[in-house]
C-alpha atoms as a PDB file:
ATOM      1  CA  UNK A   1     -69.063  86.244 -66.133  1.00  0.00           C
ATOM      2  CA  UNK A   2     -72.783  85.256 -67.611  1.00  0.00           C
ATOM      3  CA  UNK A   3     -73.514  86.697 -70.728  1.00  0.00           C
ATOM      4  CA  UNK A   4     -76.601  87.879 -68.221  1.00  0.00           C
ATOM      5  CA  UNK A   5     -74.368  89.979 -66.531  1.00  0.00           C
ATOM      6  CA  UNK A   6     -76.284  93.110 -68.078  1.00  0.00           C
ATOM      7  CA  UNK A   7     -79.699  91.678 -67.915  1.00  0.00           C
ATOM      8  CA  UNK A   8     -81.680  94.688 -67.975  1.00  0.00           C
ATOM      9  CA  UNK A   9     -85.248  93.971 -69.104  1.00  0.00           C
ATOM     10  CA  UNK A  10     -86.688  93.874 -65.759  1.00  0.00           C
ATOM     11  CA  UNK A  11     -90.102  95.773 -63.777  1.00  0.00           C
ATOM     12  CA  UNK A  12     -90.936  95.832 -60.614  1.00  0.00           C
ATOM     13  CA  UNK A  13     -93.996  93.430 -60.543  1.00  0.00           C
ATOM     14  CA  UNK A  14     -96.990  94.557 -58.646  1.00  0.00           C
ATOM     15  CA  UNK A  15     -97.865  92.828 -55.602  1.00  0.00           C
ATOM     16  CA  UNK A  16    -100.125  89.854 -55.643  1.00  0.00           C
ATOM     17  CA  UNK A  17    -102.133  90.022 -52.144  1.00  0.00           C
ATOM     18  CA  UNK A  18    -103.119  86.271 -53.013  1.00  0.00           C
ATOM     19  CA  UNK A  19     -99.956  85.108 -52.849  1.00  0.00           C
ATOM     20  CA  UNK A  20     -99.371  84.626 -49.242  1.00  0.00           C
ATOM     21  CA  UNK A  21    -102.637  82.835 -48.758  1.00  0.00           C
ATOM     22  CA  UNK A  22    -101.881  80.323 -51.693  1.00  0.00           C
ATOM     23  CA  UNK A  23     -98.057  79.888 -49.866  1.00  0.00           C
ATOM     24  CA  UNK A  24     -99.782  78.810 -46.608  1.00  0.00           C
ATOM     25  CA  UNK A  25    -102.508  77.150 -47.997  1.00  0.00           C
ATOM     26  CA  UNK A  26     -99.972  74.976 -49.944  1.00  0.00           C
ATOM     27  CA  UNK A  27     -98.070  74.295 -47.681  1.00  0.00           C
ATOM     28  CA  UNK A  28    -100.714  73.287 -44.929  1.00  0.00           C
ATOM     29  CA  UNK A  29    -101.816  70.674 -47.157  1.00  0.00           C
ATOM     30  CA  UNK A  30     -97.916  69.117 -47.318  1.00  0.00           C
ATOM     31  CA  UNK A  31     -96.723  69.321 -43.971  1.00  0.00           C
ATOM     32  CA  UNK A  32     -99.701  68.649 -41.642  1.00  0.00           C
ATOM     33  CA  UNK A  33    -100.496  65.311 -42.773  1.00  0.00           C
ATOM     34  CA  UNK A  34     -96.530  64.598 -42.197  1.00  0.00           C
ATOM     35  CA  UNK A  35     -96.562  65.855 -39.068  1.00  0.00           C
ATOM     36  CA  UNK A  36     -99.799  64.009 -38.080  1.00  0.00           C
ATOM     37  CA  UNK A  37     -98.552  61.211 -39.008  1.00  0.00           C
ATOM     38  CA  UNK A  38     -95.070  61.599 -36.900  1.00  0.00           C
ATOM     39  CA  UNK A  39     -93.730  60.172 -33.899  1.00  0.00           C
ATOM     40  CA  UNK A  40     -93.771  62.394 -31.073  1.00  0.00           C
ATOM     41  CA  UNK A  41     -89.510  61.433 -30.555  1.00  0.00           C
ATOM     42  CA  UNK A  42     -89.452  63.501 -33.784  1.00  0.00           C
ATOM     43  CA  UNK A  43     -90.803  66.467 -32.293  1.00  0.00           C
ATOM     44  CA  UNK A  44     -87.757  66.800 -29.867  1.00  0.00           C
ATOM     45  CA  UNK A  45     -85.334  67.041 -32.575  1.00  0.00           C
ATOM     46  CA  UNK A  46     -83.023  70.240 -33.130  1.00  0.00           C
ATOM     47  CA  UNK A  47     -83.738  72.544 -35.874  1.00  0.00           C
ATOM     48  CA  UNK A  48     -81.747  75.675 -37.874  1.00  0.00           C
ATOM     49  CA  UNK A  49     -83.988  78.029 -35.394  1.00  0.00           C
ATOM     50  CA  UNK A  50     -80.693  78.236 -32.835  1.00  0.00           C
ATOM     51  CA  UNK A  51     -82.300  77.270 -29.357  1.00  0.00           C
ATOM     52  CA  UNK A  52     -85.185  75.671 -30.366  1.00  0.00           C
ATOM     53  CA  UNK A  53     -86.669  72.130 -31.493  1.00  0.00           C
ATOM     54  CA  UNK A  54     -89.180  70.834 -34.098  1.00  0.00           C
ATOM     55  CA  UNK A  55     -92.259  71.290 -31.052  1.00  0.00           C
ATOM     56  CA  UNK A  56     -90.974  74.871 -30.474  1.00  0.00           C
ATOM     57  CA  UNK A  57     -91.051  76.147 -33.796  1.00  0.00           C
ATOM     58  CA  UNK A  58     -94.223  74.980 -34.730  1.00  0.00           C
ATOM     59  CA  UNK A  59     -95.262  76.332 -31.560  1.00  0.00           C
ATOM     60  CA  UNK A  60     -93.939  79.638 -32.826  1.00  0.00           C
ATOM     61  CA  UNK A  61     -95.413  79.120 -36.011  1.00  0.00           C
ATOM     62  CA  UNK A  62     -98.955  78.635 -34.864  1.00  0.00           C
ATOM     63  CA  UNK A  63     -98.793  81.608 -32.478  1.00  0.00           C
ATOM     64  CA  UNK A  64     -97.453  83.803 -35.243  1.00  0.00           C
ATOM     65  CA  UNK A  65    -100.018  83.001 -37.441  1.00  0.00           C
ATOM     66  CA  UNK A  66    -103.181  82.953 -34.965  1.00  0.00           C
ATOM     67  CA  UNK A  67    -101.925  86.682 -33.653  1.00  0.00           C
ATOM     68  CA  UNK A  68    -102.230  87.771 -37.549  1.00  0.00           C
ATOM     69  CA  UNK A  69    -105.815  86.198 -37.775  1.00  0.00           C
ATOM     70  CA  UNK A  70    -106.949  87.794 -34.539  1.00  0.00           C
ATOM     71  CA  UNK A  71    -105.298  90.770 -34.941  1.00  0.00           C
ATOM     72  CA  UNK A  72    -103.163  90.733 -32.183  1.00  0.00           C
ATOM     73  CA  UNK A  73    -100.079  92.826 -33.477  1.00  0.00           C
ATOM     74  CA  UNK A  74     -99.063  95.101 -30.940  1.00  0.00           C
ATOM     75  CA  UNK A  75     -95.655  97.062 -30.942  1.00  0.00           C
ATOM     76  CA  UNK A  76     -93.057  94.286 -31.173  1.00  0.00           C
ATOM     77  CA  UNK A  77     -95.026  91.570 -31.266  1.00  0.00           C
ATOM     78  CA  UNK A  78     -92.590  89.406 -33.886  1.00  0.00           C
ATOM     79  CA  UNK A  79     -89.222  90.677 -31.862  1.00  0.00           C
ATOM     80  CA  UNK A  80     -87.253  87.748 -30.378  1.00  0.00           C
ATOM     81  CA  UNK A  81     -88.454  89.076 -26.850  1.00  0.00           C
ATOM     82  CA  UNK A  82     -91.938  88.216 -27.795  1.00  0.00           C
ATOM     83  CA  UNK A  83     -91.351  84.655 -29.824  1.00  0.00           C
ATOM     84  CA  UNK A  84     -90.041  83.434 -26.876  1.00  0.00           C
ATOM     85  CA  UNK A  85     -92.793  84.512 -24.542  1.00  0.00           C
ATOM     86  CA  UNK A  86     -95.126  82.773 -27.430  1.00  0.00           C
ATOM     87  CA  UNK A  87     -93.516  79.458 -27.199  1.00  0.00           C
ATOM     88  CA  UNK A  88     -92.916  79.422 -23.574  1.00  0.00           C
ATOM     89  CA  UNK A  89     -97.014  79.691 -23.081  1.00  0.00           C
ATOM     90  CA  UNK A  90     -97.470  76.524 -25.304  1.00  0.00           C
ATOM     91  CA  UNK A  91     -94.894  74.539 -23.969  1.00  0.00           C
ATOM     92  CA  UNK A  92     -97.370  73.080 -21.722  1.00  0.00           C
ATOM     93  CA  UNK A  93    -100.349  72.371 -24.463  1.00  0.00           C
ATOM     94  CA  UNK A  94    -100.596  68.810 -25.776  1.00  0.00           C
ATOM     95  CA  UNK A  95     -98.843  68.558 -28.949  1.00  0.00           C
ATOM     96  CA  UNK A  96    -102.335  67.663 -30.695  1.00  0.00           C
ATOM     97  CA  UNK A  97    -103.440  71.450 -29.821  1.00  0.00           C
ATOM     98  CA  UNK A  98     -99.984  72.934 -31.032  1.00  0.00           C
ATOM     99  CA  UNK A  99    -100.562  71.558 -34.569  1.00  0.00           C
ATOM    100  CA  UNK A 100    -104.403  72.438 -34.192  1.00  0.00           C
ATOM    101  CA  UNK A 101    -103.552  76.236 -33.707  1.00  0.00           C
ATOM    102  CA  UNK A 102    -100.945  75.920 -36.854  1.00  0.00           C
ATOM    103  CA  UNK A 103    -103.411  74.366 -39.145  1.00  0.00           C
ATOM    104  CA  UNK A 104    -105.609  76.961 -38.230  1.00  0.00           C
ATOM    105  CA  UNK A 105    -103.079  80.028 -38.440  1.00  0.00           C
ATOM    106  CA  UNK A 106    -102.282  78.060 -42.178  1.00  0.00           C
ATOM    107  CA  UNK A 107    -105.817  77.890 -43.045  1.00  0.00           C
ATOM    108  CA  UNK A 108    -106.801  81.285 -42.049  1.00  0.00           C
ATOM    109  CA  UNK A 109    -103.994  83.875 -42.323  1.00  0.00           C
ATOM    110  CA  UNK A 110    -103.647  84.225 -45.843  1.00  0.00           C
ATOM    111  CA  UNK A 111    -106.822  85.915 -45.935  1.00  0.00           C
ATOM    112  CA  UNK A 112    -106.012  88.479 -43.609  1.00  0.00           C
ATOM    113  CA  UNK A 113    -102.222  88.867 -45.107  1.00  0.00           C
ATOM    114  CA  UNK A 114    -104.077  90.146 -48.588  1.00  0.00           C
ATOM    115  CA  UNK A 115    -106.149  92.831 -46.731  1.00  0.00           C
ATOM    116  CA  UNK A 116    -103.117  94.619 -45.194  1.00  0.00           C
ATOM    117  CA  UNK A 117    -102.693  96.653 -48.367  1.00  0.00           C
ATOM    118  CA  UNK A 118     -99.088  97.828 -47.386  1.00  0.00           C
ATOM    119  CA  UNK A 119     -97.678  94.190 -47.603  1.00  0.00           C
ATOM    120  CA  UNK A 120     -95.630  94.273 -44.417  1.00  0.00           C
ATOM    121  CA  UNK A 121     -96.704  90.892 -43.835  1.00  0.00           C
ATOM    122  CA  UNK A 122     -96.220  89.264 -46.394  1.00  0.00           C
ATOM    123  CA  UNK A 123     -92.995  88.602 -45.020  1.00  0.00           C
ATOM    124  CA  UNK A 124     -94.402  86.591 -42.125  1.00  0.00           C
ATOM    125  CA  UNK A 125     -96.105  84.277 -44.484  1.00  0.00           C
ATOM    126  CA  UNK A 126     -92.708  83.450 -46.383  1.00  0.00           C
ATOM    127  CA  UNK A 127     -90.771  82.990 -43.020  1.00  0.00           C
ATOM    128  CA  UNK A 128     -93.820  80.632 -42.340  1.00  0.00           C
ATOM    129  CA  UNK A 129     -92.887  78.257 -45.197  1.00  0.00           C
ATOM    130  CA  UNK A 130     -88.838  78.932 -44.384  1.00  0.00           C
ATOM    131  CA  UNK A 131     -90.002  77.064 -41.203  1.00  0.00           C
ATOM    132  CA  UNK A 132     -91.388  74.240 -42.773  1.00  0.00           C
ATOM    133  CA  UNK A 133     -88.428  73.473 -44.571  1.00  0.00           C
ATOM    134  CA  UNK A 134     -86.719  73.555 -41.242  1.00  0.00           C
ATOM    135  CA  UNK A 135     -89.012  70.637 -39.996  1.00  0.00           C
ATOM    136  CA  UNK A 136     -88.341  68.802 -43.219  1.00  0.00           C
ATOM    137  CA  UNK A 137     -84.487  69.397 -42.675  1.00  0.00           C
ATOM    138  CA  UNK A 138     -84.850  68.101 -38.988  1.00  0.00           C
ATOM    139  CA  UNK A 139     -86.866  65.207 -39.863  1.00  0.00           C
ATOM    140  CA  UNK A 140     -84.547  64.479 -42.797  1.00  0.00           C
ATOM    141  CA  UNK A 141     -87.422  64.723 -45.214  1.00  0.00           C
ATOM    142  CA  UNK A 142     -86.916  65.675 -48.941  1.00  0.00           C
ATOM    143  CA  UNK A 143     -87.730  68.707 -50.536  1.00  0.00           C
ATOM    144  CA  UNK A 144     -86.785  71.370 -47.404  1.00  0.00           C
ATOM    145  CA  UNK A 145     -86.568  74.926 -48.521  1.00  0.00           C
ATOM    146  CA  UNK A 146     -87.940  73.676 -51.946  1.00  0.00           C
ATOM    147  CA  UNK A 147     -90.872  71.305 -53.658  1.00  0.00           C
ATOM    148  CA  UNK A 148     -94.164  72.948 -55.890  1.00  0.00           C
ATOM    149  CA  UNK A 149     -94.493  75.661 -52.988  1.00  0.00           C
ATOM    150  CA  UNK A 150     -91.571  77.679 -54.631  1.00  0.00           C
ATOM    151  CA  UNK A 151     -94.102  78.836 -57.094  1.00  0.00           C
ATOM    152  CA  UNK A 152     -95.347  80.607 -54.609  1.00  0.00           C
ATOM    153  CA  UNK A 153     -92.516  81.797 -52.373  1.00  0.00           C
ATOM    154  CA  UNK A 154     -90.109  83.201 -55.145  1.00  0.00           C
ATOM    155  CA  UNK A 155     -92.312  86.465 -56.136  1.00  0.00           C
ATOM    156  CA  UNK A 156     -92.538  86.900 -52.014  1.00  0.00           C
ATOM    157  CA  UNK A 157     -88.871  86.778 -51.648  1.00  0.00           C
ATOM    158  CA  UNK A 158     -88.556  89.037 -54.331  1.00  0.00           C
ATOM    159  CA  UNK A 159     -90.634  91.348 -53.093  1.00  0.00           C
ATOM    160  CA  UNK A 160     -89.290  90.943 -49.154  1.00  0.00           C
ATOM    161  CA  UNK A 161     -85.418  91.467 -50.230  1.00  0.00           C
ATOM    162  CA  UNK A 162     -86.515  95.083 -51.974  1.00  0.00           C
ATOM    163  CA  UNK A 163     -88.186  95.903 -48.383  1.00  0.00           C
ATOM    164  CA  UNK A 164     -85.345  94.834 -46.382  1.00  0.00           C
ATOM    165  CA  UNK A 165     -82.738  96.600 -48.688  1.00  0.00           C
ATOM    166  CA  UNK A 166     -80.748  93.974 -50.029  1.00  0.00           C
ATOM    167  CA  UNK A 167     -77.943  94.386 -52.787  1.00  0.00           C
ATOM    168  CA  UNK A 168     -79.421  93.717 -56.344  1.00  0.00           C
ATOM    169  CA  UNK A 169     -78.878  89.757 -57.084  1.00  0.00           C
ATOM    170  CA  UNK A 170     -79.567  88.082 -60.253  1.00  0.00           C
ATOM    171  CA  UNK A 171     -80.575  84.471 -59.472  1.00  0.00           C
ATOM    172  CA  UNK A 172     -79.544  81.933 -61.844  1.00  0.00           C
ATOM    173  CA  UNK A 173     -81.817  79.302 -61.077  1.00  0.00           C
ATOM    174  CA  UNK A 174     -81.521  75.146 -62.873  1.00  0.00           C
ATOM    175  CA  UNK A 175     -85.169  75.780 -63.230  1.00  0.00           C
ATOM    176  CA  UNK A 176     -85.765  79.146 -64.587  1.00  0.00           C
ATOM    177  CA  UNK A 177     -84.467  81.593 -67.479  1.00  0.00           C
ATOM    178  CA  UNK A 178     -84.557  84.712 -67.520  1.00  0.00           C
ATOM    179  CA  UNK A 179     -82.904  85.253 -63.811  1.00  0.00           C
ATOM    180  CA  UNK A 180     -85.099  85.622 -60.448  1.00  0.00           C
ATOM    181  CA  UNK A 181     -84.241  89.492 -59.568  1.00  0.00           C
ATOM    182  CA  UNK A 182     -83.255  90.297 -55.604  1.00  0.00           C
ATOM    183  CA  UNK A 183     -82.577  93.239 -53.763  1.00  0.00           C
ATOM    184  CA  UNK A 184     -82.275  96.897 -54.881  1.00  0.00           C
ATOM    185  CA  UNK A 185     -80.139  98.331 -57.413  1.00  0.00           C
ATOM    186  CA  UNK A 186     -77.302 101.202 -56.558  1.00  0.00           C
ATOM    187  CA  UNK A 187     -75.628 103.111 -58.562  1.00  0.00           C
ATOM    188  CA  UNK A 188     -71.946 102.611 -57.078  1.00  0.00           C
ATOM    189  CA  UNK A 189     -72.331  98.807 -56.973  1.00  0.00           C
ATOM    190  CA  UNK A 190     -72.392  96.559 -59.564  1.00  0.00           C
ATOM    191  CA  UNK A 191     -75.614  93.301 -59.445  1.00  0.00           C
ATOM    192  CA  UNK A 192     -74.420  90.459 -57.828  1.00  0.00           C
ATOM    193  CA  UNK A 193     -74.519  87.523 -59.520  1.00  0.00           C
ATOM    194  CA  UNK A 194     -75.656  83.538 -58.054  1.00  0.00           C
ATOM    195  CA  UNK A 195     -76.144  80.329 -59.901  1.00  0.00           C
ATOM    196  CA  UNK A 196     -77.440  77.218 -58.444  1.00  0.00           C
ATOM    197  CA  UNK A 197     -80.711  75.710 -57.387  1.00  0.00           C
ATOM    198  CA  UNK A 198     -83.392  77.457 -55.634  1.00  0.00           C
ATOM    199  CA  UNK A 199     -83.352  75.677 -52.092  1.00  0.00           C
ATOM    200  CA  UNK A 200     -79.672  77.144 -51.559  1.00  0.00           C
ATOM    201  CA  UNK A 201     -80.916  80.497 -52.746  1.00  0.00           C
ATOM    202  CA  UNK A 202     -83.327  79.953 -49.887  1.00  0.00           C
ATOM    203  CA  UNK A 203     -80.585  78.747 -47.768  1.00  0.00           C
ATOM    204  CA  UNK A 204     -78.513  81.933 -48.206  1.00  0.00           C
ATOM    205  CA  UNK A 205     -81.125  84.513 -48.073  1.00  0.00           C
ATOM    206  CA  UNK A 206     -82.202  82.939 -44.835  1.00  0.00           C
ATOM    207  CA  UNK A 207     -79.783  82.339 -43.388  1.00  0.00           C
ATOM    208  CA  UNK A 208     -79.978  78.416 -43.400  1.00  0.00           C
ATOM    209  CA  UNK A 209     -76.970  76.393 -42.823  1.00  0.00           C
ATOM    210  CA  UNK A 210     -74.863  75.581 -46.542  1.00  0.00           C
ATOM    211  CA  UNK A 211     -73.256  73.103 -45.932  1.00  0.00           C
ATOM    212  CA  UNK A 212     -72.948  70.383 -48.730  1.00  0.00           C
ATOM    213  CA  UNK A 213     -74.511  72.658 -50.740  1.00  0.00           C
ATOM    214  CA  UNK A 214     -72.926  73.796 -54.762  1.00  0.00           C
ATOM    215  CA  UNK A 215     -72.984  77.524 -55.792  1.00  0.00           C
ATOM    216  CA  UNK A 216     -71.287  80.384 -57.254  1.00  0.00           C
ATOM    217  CA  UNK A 217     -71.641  83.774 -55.524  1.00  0.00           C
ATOM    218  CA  UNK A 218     -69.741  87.223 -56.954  1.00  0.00           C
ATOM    219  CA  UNK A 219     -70.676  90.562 -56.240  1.00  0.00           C
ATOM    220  CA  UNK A 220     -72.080  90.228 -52.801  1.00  0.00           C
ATOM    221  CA  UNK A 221     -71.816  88.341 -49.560  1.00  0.00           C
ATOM    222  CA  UNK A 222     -73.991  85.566 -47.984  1.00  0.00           C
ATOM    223  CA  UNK A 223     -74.478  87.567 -45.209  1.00  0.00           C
ATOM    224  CA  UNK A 224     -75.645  91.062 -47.222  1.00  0.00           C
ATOM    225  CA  UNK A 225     -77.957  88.616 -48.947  1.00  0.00           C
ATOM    226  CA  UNK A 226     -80.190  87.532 -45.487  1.00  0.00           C
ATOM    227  CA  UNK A 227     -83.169  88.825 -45.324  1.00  0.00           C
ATOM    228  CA  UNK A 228     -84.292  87.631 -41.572  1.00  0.00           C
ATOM    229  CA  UNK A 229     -81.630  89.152 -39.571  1.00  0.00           C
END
């Protein structure tokens, strides 16, 4: 075992409401000009999202993040129920007004994210960027579930695996010392431990596929680690 295994010097941080704007805002400028500048073939390719390709997601994506900026979240608006009603009203739009609508919910949403003081949506804007590195793994681009966004998305999935209940994880990441700190502590279970990089952290606590990917894991399952469920 690490001689981290009883890192203790550890707060909470506070929440940064800023956070999800800069994740979005980030990543707009990465991934629209790439997928401006792609073939529409490339939009018809499969992605991690079971069920649905590259066109379909984004689709989701946009619609996600326009309902946040015109506040349209009524009861169960994110359930699977209503993602699929989302796509399946886009899936006549021109692709130009698909990636019109996402640039606008990337633009736009982070703004709105901040003034919901509770931060229950700061989840959406993390799954967001998750999404992004699914295009990027589809298009078998470099850098999915990781590049200078990670800044960015770390403290949110930090934050997102306390609300969701998680087991406490230390995160032993190549490119950071002391660990990244998951989940909640209990008192009957000792913290779980990881090391590897951070885009199969991502991988595992959203439930991305692994494969060909290097890690250790003790103290907790992949599956206790998932935060989109």
């Amino acid at each position: 075992m690490s001689e981290y295994s009883e890192y203790s010097e550890y707060e909470e941080p506070e929440r940064d409401p800023e956070l999800p704007g800069r994740l979005l805002r980030t990543e707009r400028d990465t991934l629209m000009p790439l997928l401006r500048a792609s073939d529409k073939e490339r939009f018809e390719l499969r992605t991690a999202c079971p069920g649905w390709t590259v066109r379909q997601l984004l689709a989701h994506c946009g619609a996600a993040l326009v309902r946040i900026v015109e506040d349209r979240l009524e009861e169960g608006v994110f359930l699977p129920e209503s993602n699929a009603a989302d796509v399946a009203e886009r899936e006549d739009w021109p692709l130009g007004r698909v990636l019109d609508e996402l640039e606008r919910g990337f633009t736009e949403a982070g703004d709105v994210i901040a003034g919901h003081k509770d931060g229950l949506l700061d989840a959406v804007a993390l799954g967001e960027w998750v999404h992004a590195g699914d295009v990027r793994e589809a298009f078998g681009e470099p850098g999915a579930y990781g590049g200078e966004s990670t800044e960015y998305a770390l403290p949110l999935l930090e934050v997102t695996s306390r609300r969701r209940k998680t087991p406490r994880l230390h995160a032993f990441l190549s490119c950071s010392t002391p660990p990244l700190v998951l989940g909640n502590e209990t008192e009957s279970r000792p913290v779980a431990q990881f090391w590897g990089d951070v885009p199969t952290l991502i991988r595992i606590c959203t439930g991305r596929p692994l494969v060909g990917t290097r890690y250790e894991l003790y103290g907790a399952t992949e599956q206790e680690l998932c935060i989109y469920r």
